[in-house]
Protein backbone atom coordinates (compact mmCIF):
# COMPACT_ATOMS: atom_id res chain seq x y z
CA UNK A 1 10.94 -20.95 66.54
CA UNK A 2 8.36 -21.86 63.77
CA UNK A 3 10.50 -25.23 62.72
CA UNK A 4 9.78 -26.07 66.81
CA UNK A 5 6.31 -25.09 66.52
CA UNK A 6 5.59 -27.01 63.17
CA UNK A 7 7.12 -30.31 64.41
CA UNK A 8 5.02 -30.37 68.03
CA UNK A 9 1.49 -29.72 65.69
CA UNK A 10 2.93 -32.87 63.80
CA UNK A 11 3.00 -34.66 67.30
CA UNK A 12 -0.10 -33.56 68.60
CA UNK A 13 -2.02 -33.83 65.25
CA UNK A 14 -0.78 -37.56 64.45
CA UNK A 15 -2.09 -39.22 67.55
CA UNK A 16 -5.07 -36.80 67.74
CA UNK A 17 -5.76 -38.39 64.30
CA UNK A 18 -5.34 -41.80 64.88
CA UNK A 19 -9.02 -42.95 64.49
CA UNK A 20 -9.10 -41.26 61.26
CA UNK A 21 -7.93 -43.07 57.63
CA UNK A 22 -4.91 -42.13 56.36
CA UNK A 23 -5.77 -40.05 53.51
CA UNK A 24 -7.77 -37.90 56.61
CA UNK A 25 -4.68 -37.91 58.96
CA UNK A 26 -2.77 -36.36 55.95
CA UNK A 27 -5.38 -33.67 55.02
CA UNK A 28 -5.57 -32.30 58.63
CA UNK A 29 -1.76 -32.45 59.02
CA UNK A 30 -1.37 -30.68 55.67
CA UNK A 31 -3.88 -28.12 56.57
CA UNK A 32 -2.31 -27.77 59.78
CA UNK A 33 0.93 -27.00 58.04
CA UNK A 34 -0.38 -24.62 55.74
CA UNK A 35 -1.83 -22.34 58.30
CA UNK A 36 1.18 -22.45 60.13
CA UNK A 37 3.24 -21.40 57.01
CA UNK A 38 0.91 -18.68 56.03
CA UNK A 39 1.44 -17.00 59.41
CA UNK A 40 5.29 -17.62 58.99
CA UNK A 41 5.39 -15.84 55.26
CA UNK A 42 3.17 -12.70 56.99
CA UNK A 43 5.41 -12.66 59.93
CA UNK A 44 8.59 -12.49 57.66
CA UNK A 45 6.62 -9.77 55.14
CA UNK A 46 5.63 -7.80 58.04
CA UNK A 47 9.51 -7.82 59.62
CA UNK A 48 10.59 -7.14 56.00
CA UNK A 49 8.33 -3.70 55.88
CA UNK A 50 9.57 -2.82 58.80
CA UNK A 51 13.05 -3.06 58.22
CA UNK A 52 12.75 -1.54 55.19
CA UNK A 53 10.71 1.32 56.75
CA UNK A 54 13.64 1.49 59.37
CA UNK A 55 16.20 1.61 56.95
CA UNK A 56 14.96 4.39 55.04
CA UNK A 57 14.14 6.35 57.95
CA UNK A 58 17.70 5.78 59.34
CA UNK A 59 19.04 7.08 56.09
CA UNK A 60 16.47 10.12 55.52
CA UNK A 61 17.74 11.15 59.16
CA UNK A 62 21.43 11.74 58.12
CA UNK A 63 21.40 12.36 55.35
CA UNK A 64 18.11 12.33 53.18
CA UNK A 65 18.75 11.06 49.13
CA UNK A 66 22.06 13.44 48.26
CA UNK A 67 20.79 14.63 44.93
CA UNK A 68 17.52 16.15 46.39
CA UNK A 69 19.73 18.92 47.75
CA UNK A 70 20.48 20.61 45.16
CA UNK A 71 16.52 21.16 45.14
CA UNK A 72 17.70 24.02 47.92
CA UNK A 73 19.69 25.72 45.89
CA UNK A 74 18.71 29.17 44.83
CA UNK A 75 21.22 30.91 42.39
CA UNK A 76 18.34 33.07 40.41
CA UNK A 77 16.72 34.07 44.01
CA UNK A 78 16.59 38.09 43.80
CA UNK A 79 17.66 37.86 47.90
CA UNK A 80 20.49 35.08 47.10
CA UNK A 81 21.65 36.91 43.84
CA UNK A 82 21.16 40.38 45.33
CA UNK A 83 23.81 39.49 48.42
CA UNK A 84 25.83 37.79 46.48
CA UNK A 85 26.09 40.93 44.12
CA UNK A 86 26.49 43.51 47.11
CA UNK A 87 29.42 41.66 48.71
CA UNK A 88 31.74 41.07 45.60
CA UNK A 89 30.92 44.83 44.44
CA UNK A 90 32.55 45.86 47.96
CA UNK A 91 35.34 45.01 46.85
CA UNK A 92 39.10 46.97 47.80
CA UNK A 93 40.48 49.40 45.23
CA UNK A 94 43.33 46.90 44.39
CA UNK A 95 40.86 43.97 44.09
CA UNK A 96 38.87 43.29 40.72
CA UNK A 97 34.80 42.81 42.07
CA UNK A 98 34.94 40.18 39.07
CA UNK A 99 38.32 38.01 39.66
CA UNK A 100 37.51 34.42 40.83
CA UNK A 101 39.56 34.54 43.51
CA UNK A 102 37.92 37.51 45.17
CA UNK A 103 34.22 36.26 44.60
CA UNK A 104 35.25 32.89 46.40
CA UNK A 105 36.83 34.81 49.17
CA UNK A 106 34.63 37.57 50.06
CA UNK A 107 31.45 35.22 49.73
CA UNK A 108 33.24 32.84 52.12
CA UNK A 109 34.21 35.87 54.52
CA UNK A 110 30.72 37.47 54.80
CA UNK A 111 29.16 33.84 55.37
CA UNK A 112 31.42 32.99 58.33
CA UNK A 113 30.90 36.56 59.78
CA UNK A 114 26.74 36.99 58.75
CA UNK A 115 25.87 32.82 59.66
CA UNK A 116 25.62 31.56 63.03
CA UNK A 117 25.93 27.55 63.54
CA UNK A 118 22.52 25.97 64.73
CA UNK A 119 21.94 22.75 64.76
CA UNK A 120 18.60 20.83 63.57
CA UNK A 121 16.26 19.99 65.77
CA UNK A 122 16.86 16.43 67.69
CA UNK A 123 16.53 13.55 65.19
CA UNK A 124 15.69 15.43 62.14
CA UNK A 125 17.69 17.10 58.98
CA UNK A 126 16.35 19.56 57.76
CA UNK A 127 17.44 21.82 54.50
CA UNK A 128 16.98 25.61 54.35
CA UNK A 129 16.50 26.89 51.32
CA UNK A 130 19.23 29.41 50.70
CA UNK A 131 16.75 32.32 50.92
CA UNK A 132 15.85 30.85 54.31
CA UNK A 133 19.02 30.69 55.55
CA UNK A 134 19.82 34.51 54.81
CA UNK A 135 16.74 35.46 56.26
CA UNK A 136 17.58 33.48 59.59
CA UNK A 137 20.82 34.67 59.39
CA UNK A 138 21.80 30.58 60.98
CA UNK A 139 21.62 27.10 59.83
CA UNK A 140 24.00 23.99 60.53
CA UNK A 141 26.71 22.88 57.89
CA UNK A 142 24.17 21.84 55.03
CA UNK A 143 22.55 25.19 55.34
CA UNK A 144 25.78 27.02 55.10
CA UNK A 145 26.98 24.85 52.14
CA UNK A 146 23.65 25.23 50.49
CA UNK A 147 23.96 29.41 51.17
CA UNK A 148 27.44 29.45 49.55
CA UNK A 149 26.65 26.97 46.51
CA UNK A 150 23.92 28.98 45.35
CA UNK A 151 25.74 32.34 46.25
CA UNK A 152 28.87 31.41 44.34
CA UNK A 153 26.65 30.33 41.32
CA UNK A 154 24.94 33.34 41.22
CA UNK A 155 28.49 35.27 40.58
CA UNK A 156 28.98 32.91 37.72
CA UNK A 157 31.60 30.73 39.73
CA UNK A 158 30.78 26.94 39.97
CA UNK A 159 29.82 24.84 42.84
CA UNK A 160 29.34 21.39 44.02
CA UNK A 161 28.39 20.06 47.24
CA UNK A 162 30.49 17.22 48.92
CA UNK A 163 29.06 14.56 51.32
CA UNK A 164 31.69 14.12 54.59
CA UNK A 165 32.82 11.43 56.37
CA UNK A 166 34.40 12.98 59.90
CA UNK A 167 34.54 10.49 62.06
CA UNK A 168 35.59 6.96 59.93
CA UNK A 169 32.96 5.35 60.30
CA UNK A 170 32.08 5.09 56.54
CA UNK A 171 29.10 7.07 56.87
CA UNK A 172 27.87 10.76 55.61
CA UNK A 173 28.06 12.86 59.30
CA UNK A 174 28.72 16.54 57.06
CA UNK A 175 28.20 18.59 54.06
CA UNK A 176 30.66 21.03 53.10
CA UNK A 177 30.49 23.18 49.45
CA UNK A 178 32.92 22.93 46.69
CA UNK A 179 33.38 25.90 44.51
CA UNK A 180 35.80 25.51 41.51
CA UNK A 181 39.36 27.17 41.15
CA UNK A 182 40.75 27.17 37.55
CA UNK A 183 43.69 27.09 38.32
CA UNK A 184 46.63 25.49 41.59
CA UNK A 185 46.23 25.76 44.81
CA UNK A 186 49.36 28.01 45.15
CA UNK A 187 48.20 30.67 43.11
CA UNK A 188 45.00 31.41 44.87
CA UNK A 189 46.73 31.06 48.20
CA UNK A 190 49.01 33.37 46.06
CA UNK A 191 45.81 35.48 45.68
CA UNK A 192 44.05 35.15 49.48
CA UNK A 193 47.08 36.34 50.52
CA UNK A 194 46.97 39.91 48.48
CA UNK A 195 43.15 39.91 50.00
CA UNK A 196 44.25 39.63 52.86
CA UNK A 197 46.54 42.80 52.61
CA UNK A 198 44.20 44.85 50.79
CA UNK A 199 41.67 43.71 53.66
CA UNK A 200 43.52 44.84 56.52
CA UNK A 201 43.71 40.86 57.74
CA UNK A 202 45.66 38.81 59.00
CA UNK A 203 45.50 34.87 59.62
CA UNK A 204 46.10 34.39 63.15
CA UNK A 205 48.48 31.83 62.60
CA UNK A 206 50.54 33.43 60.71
CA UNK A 207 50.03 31.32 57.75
CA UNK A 208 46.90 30.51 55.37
CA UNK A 209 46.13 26.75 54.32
CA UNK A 210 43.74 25.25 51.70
CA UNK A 211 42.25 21.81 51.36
CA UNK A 212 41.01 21.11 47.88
CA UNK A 213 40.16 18.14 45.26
CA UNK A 214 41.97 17.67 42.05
CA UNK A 215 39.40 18.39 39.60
CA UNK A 216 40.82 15.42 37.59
CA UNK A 217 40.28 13.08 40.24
CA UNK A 218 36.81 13.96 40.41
CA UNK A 219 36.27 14.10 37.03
CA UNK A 220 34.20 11.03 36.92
CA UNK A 221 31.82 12.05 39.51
CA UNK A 222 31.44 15.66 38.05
CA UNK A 223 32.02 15.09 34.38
CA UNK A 224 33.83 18.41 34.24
CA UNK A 225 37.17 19.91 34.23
CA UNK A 226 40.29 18.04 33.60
CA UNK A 227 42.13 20.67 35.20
CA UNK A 228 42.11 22.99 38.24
CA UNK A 229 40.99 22.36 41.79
CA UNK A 230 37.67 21.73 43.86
CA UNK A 231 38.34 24.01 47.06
CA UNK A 232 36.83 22.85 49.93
CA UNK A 233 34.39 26.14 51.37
CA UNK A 234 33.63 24.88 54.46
CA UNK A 235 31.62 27.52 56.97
CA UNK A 236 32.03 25.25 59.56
CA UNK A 237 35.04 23.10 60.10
CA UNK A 238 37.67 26.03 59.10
CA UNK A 239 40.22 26.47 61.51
CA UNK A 240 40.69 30.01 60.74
CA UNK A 241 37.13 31.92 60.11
CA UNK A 242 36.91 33.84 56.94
CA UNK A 243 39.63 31.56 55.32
CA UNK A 244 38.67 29.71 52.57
CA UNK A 245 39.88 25.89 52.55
CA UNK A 246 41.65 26.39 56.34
CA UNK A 247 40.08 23.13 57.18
CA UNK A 248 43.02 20.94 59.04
CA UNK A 249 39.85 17.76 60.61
CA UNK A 250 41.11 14.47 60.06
CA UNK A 251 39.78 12.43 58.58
CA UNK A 252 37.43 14.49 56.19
CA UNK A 253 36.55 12.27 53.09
CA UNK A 254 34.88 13.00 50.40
CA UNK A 255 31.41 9.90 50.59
CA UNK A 256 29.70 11.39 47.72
CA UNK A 257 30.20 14.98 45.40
CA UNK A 258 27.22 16.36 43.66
CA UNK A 259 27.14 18.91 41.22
CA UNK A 260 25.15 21.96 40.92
CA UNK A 261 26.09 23.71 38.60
CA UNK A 262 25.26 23.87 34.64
């Protein structure tokens, strides 16, 4: 558009000019040229800003930076810390309050069955605070990963939050938590299962099912553990509420995994 514009000036100007000298014709074409270049460089700043201010909007809206999550967080929160502490403690007679496998499971039970699913207002994400999202008793999936990172931390377990991809479109559309399992997946299906007696439960399908991350593989993104697995605590995609890992959505990979724990 401006190479158009640029060359009709330089037929307009030229004959317009063509009583002046030659050193004149060339100072009015040049200053011609100028302006019109000065108003092409602001017109290609100003498009630049704005795509740059569209960009980062677009991004903040799903999802804002990753790392500035763990900002919502709150293992030390007396009301985090305090829950936290009153669930595990209600523990069976043939369940230790203080084995792993119980603290993942009864955290991740009382979540699904105290936590209603909201969604965010239209066009926004917003992040509860863990706090908040006890006191509301609701929140969408980052608010329920959030909830369980920080009350899994406060039992001395270790979480992460992962980033999800859902849909393959290569883009962040969920947030799930991580909490870390010493040892195979087997053995605290091994364990869920002998919850699930003590419990009175039952899995509804007859059959109990965990998704998880090698903790090797994810080594380089955590910097921790060699060993062990990263199971997936998801209070929103299970396909079985109250159990842990029952999440069967494909696809469901893993964009981005940030610690936050010590």
């Amino acid at each position: 558009m401006r190479i158009i514009i640029v060359i009709l000036l330089i037929a307009v100007i030229i004959p317009l000019n063509g009583c002046l000298g030659v050193e004149e014709r060339y100072k009015a074409i040049k200053s011609d040229l100028e302006e019109v270049l000065e108003i092409y460089k602001a017109e290609i700043n100003d498009f630049k800003s704005q795509s740059k201010s569209y960009e980062e909007h677009d991004s903040g809206l799903k999802y804002p930076r990753a790392e500035t999550i763990t900002n919502y967080v709150e293992p030390t929160d007396s009301n985090v810390r305090n829950q936290a502490l009153e669930i595990v403690t209600g523990n069976p007679s043939g369940i230790n309050a203080d084995a792993d496998s119980w603290k993942i499971w009864s955290i991740f039970y009382w979540v699904s069955q105290n936590i209603q699913y909201v969604s965010d207002p239209i066009g926004q994400e917003y992040f509860q605070f863990a706090h908040e999202t006890l006191q509301t008793k609701a929140g969408d999936c980052d608010d329920f990963s959030i909830l369980l990172a920080s009350m899994y931390e406060s039992v001395g377990l270790d979480s992460a939050l992962a980033f999800i991809d859902t849909d393959n479109e290569l883009g962040i559309d969920h947030v799930t938590c991580l909490v870390y399992w010493a040892d195979g997946a087997q053995s605290f299906l091994s364990d869920e299962q002998l919850i699930l007696r003590e419990m009175e439960l039952k899995s509804p399908t007859e059959q109990v099912n965990v998704r998880y991350w090698e903790a090797s593989s994810t080594h380089s993104l955590l910097g921790k553990y060699d060993e062990g697995i990263w199971i997936t605590a998801d209070g929103t995609m299970t396909e079985v509420r109250g159990l842990v890992g029952y999440v069967m959505h494909e696809p469901y990979v893993a964009i981005e995994i940030i610690d936050v724990g010590g």
